[in-house]
PDB file of N, CA and C in Angstrom:
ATOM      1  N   UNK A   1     -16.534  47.696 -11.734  1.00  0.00           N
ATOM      2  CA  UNK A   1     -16.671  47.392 -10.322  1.00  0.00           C
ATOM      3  C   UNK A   1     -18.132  47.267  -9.992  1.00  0.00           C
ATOM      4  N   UNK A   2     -18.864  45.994  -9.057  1.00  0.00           N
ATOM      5  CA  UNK A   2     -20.070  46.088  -8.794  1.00  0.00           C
ATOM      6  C   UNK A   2     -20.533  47.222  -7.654  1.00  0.00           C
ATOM      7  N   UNK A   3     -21.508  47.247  -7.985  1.00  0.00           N
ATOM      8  CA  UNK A   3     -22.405  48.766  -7.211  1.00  0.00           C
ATOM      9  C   UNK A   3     -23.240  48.004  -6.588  1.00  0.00           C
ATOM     10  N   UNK A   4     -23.811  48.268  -5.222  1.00  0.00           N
ATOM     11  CA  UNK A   4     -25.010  47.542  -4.619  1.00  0.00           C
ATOM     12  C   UNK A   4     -26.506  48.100  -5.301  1.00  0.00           C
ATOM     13  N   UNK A   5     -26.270  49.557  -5.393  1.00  0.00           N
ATOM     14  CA  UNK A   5     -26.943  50.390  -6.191  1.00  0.00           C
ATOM     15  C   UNK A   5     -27.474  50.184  -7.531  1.00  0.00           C
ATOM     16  N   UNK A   6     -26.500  49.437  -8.507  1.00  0.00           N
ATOM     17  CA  UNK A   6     -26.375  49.252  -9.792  1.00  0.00           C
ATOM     18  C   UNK A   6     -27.425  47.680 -10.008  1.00  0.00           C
ATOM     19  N   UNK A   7     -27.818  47.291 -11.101  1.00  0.00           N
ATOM     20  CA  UNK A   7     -28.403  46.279 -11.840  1.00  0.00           C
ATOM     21  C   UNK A   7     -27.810  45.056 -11.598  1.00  0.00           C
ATOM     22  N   UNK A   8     -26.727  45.143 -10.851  1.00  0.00           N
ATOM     23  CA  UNK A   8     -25.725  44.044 -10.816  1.00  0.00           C
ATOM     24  C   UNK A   8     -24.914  43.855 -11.600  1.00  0.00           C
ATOM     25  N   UNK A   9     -24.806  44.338 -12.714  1.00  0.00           N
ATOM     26  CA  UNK A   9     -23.889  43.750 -14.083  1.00  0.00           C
ATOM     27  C   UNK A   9     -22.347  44.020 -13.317  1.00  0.00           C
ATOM     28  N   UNK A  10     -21.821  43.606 -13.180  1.00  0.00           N
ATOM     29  CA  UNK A  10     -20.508  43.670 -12.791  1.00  0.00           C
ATOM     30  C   UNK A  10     -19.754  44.374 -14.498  1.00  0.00           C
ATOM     31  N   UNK A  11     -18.809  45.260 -14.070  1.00  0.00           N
ATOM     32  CA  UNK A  11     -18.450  46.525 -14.599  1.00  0.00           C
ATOM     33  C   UNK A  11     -17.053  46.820 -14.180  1.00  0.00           C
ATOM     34  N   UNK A  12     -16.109  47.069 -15.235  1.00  0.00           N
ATOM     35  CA  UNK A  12     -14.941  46.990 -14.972  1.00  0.00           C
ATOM     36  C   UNK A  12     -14.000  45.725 -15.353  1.00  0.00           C
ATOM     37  N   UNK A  13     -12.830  45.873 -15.356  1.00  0.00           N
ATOM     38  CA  UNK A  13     -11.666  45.200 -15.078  1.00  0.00           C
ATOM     39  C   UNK A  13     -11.342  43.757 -13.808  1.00  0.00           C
ATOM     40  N   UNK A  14     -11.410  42.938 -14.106  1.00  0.00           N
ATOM     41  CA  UNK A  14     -10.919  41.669 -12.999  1.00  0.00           C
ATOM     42  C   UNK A  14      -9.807  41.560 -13.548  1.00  0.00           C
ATOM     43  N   UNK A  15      -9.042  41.628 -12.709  1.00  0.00           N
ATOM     44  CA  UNK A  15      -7.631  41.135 -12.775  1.00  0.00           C
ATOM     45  C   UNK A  15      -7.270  39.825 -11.520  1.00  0.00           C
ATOM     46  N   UNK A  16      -6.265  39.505 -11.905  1.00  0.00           N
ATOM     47  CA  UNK A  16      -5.968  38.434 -10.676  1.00  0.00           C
ATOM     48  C   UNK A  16      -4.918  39.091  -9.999  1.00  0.00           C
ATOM     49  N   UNK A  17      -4.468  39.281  -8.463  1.00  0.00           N
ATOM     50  CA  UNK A  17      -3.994  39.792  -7.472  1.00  0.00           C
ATOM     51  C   UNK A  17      -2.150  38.886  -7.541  1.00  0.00           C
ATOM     52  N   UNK A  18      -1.675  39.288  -7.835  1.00  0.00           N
ATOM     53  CA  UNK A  18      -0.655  38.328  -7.670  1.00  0.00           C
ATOM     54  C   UNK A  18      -0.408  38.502  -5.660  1.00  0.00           C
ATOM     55  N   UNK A  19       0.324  37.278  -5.555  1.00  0.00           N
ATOM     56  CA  UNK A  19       0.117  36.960  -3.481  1.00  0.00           C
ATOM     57  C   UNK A  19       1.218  36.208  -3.836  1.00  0.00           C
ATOM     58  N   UNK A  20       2.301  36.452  -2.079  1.00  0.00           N
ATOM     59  CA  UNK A  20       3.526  35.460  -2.065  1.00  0.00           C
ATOM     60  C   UNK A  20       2.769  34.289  -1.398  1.00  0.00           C
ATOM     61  N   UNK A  21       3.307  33.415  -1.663  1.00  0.00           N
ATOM     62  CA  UNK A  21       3.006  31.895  -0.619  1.00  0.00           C
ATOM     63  C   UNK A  21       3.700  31.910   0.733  1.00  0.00           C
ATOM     64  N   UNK A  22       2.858  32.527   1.378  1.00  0.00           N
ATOM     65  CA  UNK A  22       2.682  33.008   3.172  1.00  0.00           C
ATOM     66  C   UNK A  22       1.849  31.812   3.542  1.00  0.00           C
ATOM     67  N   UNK A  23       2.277  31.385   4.834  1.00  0.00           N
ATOM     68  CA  UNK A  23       1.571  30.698   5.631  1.00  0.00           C
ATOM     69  C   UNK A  23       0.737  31.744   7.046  1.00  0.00           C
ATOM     70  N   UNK A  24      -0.138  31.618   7.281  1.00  0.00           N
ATOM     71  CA  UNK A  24      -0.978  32.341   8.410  1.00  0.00           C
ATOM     72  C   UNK A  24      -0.513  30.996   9.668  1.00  0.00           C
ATOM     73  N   UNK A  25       0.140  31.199  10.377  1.00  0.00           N
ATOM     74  CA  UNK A  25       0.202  30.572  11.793  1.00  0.00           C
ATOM     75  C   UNK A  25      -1.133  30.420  12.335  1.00  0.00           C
ATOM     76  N   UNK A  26      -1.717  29.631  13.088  1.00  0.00           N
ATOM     77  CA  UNK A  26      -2.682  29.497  14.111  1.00  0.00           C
ATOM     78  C   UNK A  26      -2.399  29.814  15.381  1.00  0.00           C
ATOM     79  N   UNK A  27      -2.743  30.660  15.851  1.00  0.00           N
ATOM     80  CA  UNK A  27      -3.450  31.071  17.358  1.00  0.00           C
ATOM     81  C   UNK A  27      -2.745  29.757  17.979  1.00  0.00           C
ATOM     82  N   UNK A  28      -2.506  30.079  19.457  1.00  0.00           N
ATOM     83  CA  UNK A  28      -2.231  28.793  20.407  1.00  0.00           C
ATOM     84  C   UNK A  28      -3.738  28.390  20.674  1.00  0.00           C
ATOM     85  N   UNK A  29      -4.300  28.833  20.813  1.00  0.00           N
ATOM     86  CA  UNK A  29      -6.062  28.280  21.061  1.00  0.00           C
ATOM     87  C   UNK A  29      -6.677  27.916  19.514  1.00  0.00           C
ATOM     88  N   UNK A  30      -6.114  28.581  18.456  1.00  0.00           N
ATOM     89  CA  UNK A  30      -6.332  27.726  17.018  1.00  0.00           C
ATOM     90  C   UNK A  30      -6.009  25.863  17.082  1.00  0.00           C
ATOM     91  N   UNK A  31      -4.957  26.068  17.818  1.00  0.00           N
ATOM     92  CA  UNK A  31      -4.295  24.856  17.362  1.00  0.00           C
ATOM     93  C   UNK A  31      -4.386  24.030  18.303  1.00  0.00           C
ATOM     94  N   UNK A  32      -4.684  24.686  19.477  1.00  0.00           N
ATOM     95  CA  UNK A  32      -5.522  23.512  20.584  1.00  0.00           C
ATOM     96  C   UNK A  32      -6.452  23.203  19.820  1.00  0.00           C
ATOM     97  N   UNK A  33      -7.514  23.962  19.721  1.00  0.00           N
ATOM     98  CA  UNK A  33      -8.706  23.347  18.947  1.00  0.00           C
ATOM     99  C   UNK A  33      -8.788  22.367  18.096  1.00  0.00           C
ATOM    100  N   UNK A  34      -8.134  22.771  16.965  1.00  0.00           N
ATOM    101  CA  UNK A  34      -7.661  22.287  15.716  1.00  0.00           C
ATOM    102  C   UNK A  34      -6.868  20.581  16.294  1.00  0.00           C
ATOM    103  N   UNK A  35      -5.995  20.402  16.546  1.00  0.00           N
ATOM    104  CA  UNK A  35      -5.666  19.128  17.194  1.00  0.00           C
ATOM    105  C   UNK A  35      -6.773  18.296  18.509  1.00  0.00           C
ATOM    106  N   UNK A  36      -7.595  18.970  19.075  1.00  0.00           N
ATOM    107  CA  UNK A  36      -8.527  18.286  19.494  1.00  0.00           C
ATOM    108  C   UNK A  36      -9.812  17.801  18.458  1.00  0.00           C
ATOM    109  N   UNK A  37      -9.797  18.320  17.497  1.00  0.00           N
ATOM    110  CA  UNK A  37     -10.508  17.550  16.850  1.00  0.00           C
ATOM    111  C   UNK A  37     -10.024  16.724  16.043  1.00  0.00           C
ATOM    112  N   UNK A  38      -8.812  17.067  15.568  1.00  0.00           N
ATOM    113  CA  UNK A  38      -7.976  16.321  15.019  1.00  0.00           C
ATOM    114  C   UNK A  38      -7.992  14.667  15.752  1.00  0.00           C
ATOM    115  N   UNK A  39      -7.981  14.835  16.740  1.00  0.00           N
ATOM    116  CA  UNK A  39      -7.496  13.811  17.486  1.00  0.00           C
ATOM    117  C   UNK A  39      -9.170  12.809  17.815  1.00  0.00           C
ATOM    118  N   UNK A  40     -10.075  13.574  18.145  1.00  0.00           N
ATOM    119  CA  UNK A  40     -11.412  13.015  18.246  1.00  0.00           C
ATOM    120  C   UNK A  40     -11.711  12.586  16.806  1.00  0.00           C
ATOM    121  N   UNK A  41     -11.517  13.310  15.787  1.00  0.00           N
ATOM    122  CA  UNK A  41     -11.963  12.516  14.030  1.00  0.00           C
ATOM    123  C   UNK A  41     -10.700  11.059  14.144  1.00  0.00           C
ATOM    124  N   UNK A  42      -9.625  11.163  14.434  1.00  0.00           N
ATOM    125  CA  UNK A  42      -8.800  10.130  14.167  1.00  0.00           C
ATOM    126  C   UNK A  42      -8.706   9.290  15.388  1.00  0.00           C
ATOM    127  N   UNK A  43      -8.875   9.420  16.622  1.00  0.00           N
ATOM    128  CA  UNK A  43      -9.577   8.559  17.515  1.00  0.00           C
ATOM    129  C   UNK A  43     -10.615   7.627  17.342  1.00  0.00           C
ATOM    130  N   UNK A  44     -11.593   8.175  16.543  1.00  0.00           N
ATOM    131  CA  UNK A  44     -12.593   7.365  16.296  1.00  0.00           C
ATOM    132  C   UNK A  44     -12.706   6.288  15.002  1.00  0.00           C
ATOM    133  N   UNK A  45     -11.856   6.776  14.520  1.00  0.00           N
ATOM    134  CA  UNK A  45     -11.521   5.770  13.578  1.00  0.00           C
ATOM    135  C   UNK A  45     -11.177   4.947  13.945  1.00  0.00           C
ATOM    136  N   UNK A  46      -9.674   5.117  14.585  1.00  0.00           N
ATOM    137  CA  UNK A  46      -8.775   4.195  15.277  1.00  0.00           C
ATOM    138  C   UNK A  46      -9.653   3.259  16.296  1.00  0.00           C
ATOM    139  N   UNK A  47     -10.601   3.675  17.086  1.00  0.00           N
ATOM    140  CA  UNK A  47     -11.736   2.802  17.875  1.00  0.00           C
ATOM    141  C   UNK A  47     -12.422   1.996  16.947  1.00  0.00           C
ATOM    142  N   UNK A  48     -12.939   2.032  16.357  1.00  0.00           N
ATOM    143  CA  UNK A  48     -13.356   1.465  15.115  1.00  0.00           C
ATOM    144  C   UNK A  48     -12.693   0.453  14.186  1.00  0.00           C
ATOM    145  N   UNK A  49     -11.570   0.643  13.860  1.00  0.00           N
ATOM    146  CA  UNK A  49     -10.783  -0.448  13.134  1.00  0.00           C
ATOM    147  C   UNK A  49      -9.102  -0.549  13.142  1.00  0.00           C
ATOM    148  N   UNK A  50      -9.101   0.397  14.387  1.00  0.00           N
ATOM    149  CA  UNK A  50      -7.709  -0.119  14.459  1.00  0.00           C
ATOM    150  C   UNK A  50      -6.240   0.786  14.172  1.00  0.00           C
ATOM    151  N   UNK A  51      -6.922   1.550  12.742  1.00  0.00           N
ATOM    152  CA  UNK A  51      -5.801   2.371  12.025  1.00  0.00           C
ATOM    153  C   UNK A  51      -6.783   3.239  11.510  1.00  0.00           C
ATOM    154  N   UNK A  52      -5.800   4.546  10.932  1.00  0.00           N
ATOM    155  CA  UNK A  52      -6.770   5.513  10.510  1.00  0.00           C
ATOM    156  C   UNK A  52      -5.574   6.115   9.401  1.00  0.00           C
ATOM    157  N   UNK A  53      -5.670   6.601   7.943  1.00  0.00           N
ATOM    158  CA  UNK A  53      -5.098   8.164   7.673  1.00  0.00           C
ATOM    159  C   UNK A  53      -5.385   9.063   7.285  1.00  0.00           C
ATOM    160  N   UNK A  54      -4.826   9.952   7.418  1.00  0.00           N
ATOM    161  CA  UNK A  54      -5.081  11.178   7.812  1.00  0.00           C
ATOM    162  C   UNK A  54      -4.185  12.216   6.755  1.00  0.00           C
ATOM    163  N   UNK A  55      -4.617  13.139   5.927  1.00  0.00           N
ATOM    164  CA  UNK A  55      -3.372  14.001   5.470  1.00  0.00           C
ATOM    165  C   UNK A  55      -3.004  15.177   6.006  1.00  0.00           C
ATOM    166  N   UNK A  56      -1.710  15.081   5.679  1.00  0.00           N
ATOM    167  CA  UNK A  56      -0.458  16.097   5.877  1.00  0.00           C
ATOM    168  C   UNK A  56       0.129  16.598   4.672  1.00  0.00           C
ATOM    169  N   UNK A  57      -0.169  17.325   4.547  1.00  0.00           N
ATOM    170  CA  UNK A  57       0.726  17.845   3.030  1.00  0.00           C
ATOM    171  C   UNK A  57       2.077  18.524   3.470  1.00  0.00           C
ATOM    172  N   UNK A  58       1.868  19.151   5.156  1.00  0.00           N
ATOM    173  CA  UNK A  58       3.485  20.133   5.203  1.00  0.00           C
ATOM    174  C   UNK A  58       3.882  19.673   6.534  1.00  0.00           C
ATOM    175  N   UNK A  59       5.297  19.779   6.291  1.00  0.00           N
ATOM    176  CA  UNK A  59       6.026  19.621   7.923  1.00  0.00           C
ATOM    177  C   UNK A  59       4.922  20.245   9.184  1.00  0.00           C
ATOM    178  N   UNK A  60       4.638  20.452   9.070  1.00  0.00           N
ATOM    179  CA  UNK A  60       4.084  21.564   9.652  1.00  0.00           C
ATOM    180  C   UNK A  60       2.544  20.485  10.408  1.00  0.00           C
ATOM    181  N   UNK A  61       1.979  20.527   9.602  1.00  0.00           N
ATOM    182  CA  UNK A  61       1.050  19.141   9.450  1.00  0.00           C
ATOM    183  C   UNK A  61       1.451  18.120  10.461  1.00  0.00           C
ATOM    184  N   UNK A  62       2.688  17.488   9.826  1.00  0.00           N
ATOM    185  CA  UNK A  62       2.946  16.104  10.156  1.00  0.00           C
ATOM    186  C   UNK A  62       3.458  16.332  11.522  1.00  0.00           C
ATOM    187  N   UNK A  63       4.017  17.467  12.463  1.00  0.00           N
ATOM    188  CA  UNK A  63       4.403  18.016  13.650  1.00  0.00           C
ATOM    189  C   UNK A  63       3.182  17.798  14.057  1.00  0.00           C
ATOM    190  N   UNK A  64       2.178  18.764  13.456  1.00  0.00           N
ATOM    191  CA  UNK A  64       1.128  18.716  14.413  1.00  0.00           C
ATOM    192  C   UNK A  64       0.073  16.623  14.981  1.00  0.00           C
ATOM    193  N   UNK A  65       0.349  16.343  13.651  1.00  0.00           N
ATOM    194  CA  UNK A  65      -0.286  15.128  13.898  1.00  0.00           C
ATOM    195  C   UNK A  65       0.311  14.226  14.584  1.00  0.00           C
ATOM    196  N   UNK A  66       1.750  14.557  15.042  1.00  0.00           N
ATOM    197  CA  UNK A  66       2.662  13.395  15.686  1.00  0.00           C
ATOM    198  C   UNK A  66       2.419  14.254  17.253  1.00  0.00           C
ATOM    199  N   UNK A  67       1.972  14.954  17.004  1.00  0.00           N
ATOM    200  CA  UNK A  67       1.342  15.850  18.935  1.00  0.00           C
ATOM    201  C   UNK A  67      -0.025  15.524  18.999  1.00  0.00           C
ATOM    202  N   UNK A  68      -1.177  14.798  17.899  1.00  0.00           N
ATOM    203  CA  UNK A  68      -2.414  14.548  17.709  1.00  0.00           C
ATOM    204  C   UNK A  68      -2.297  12.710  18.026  1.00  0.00           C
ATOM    205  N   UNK A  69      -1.541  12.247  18.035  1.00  0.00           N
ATOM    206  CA  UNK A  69      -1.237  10.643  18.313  1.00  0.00           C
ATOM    207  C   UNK A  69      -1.060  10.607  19.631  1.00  0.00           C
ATOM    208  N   UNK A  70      -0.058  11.470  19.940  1.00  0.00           N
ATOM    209  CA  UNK A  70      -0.346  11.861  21.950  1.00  0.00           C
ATOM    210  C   UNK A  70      -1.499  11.781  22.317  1.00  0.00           C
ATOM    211  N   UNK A  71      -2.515  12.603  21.992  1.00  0.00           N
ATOM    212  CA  UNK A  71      -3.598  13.200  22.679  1.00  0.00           C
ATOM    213  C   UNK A  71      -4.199  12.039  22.557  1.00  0.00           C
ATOM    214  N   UNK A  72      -4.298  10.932  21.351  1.00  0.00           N
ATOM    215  CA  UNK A  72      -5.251   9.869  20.745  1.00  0.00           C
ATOM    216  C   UNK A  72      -5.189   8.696  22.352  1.00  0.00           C
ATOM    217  N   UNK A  73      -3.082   8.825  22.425  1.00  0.00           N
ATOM    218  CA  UNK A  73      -2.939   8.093  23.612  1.00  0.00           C
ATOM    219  C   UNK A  73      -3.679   8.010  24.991  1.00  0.00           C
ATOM    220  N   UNK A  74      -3.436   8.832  25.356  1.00  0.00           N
ATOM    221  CA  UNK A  74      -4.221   9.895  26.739  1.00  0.00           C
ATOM    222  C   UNK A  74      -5.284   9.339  26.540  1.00  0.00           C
ATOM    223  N   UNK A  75      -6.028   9.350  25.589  1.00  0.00           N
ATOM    224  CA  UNK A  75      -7.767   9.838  25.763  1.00  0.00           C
ATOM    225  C   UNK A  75      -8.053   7.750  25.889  1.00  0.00           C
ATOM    226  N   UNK A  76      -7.080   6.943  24.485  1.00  0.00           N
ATOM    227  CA  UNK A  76      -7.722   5.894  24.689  1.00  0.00           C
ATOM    228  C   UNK A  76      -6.834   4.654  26.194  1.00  0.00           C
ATOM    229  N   UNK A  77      -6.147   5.348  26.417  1.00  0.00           N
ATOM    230  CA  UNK A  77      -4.868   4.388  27.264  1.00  0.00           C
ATOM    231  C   UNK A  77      -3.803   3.039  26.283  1.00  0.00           C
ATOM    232  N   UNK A  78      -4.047   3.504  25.316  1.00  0.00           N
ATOM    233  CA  UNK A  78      -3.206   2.446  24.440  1.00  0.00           C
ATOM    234  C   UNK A  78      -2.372   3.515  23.544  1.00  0.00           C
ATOM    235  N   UNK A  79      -0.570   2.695  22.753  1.00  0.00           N
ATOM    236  CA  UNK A  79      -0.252   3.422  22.374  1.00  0.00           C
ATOM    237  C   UNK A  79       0.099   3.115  20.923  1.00  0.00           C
ATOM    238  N   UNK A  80       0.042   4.807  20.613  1.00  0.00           N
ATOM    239  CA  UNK A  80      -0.668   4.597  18.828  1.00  0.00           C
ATOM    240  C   UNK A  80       0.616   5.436  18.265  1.00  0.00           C
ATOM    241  N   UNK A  81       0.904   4.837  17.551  1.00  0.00           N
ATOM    242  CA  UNK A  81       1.877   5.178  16.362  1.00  0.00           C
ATOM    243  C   UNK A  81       1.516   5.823  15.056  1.00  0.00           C
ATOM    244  N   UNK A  82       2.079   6.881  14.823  1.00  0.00           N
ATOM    245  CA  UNK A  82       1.811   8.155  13.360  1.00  0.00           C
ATOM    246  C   UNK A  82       3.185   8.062  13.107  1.00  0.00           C
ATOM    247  N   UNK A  83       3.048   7.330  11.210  1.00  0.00           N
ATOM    248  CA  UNK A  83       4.067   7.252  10.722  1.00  0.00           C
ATOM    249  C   UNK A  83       3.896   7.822   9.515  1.00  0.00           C
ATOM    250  N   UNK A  84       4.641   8.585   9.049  1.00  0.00           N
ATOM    251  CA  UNK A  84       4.265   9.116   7.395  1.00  0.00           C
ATOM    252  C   UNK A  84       4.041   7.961   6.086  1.00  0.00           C
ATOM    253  N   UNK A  85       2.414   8.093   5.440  1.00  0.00           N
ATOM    254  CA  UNK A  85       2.079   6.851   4.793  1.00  0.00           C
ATOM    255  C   UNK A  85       3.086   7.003   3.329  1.00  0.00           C
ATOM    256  N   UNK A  86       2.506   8.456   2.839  1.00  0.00           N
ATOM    257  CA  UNK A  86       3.199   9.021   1.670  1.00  0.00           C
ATOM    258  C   UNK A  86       3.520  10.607   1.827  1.00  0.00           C
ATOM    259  N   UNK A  87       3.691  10.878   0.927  1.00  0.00           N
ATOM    260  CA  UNK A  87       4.367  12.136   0.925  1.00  0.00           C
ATOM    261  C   UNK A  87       3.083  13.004   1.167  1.00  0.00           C
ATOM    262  N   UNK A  88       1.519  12.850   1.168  1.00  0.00           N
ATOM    263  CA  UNK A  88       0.802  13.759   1.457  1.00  0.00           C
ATOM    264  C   UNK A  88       0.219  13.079   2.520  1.00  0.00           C
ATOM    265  N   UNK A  89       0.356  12.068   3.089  1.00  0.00           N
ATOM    266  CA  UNK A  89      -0.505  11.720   4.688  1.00  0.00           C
ATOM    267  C   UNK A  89       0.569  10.956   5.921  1.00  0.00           C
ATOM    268  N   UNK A  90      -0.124  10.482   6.620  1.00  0.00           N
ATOM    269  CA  UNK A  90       0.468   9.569   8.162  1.00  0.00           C
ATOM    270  C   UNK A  90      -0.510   8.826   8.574  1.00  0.00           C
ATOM    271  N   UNK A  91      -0.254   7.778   8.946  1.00  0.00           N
ATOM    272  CA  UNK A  91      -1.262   6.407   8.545  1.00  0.00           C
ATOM    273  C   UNK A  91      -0.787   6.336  10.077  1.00  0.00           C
ATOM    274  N   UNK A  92      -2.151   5.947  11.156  1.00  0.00           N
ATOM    275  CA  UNK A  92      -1.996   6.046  12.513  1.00  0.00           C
ATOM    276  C   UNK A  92      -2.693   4.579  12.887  1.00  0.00           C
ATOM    277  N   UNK A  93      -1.614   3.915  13.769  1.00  0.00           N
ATOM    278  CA  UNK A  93      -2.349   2.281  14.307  1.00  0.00           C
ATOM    279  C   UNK A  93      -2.217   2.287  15.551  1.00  0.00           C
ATOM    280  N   UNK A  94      -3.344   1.109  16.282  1.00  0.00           N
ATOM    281  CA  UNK A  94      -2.877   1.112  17.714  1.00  0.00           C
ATOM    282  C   UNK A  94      -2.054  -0.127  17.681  1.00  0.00           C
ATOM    283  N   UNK A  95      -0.951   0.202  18.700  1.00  0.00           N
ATOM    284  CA  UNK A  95       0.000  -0.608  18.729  1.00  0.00           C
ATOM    285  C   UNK A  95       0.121  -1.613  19.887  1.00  0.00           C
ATOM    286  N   UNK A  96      -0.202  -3.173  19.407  1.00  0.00           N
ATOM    287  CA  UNK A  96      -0.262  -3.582  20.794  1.00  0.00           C
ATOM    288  C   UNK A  96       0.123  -4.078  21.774  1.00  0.00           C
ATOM    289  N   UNK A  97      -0.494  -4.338  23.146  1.00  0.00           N
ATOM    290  CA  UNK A  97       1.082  -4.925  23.889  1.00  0.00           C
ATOM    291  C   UNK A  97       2.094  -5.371  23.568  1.00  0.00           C
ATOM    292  N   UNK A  98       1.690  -6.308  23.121  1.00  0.00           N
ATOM    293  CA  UNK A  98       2.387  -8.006  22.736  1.00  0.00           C
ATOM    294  C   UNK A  98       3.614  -7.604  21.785  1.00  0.00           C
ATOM    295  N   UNK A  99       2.988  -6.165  20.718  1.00  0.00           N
ATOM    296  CA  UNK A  99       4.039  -6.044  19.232  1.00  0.00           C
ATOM    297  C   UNK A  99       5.472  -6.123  19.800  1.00  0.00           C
ATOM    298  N   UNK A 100       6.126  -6.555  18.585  1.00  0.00           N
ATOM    299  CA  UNK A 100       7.450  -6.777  18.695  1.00  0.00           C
ATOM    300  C   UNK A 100       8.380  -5.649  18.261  1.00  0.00           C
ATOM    301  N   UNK A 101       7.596  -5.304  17.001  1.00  0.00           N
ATOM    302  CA  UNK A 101       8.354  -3.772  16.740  1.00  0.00           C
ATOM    303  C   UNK A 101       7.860  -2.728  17.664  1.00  0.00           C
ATOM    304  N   UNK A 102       7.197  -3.076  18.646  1.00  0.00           N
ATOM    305  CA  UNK A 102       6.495  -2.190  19.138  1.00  0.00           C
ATOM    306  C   UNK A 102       8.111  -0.364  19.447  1.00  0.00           C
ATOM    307  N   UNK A 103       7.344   0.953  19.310  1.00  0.00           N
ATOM    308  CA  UNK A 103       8.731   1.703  19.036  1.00  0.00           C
ATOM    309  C   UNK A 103       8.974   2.066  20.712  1.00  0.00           C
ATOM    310  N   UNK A 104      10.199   2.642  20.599  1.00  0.00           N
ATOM    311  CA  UNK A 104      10.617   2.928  22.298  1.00  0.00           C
ATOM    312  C   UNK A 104       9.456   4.502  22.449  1.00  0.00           C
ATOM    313  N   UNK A 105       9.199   4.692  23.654  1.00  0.00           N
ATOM    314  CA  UNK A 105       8.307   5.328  23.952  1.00  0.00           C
ATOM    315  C   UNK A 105       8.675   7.242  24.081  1.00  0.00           C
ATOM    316  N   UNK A 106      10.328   7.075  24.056  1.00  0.00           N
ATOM    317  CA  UNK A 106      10.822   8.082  24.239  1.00  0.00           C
ATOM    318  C   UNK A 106      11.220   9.014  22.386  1.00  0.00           C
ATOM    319  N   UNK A 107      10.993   8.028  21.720  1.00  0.00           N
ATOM    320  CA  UNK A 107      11.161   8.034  20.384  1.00  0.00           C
ATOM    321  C   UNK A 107       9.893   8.944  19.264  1.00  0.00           C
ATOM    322  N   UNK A 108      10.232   9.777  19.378  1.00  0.00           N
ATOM    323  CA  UNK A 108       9.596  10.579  18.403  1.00  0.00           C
ATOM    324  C   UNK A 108       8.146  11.334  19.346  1.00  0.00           C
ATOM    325  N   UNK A 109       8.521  11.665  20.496  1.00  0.00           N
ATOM    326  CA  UNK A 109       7.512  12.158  21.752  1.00  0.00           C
ATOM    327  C   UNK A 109       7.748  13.398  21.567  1.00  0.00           C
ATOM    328  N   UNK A 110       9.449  13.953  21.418  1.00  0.00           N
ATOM    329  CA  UNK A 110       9.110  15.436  21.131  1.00  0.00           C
ATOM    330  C   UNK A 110       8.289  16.299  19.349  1.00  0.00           C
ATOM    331  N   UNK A 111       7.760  15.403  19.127  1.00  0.00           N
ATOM    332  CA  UNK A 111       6.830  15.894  18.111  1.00  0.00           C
ATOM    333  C   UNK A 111       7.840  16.550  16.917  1.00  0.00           C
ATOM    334  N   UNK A 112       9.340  16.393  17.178  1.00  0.00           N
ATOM    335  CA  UNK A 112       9.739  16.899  15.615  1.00  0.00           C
ATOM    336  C   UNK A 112      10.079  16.074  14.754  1.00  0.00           C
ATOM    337  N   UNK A 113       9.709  16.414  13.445  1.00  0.00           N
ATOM    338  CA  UNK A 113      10.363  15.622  11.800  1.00  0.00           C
ATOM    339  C   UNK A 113      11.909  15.599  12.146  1.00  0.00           C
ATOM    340  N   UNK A 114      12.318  14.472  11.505  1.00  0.00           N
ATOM    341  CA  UNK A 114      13.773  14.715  10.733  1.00  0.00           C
ATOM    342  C   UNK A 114      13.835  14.950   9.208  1.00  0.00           C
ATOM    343  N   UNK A 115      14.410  15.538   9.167  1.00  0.00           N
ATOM    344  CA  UNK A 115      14.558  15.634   7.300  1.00  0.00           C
ATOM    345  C   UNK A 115      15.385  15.230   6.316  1.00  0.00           C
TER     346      UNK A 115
END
């Protein structure tokens, strides 16, 4: 075990800790945060060229980024679509008047996955 006291030589046994795969939740003010920047890094892209992606590795993720396409809305007045690109991201475009696929507006607003 290291000593502050000691020469430094580290002394003793390392072992590795075995840990379950726990997720730590974020704070409601974590995740405000966290999605406002979310939304200002992928806003600015999207100002810039149009589309942006972004990864998601967990449901969890891809919830939050389909509530981060809201905020993108709001802030630019146009509306932007987050669709899952691959299995680790969501590829976000602005969608425009005119589109034809353009999606119904009520469609995927409450921010949950289907599975």
């Amino acid at each position: 075990m290291w000593d502050a006291h000691d020469s430094g030589d580290v002394r003793g046994e390392v072992r590795e800790v075995p840990q379950e795969a726990t997720r730590t939740p974020l704070t409601a003010e974590e995740e405000l945060r966290s999605r406002s920047v979310f939304a200002t890094e992928i806003g600015a892209q999207l100002a810039r060229q149009g589309w942006a992606v972004f990864p998601a590795h967990t449901p969890e993720e891809r919830i939050r980024l389909f509530a981060v396409a809201r905020i993108i809305e709001q802030r630019l007045g146009r509306r932007v679509e987050a669709v899952p690109e691959d299995i680790c991201s969501m590829r976000f475009t602005i969608v425009s008047a005119g589109a034809a696929h353009e999606v119904d507006p009520a469609a995927g607003a409450s921010g949950q996955l289907d599975d």
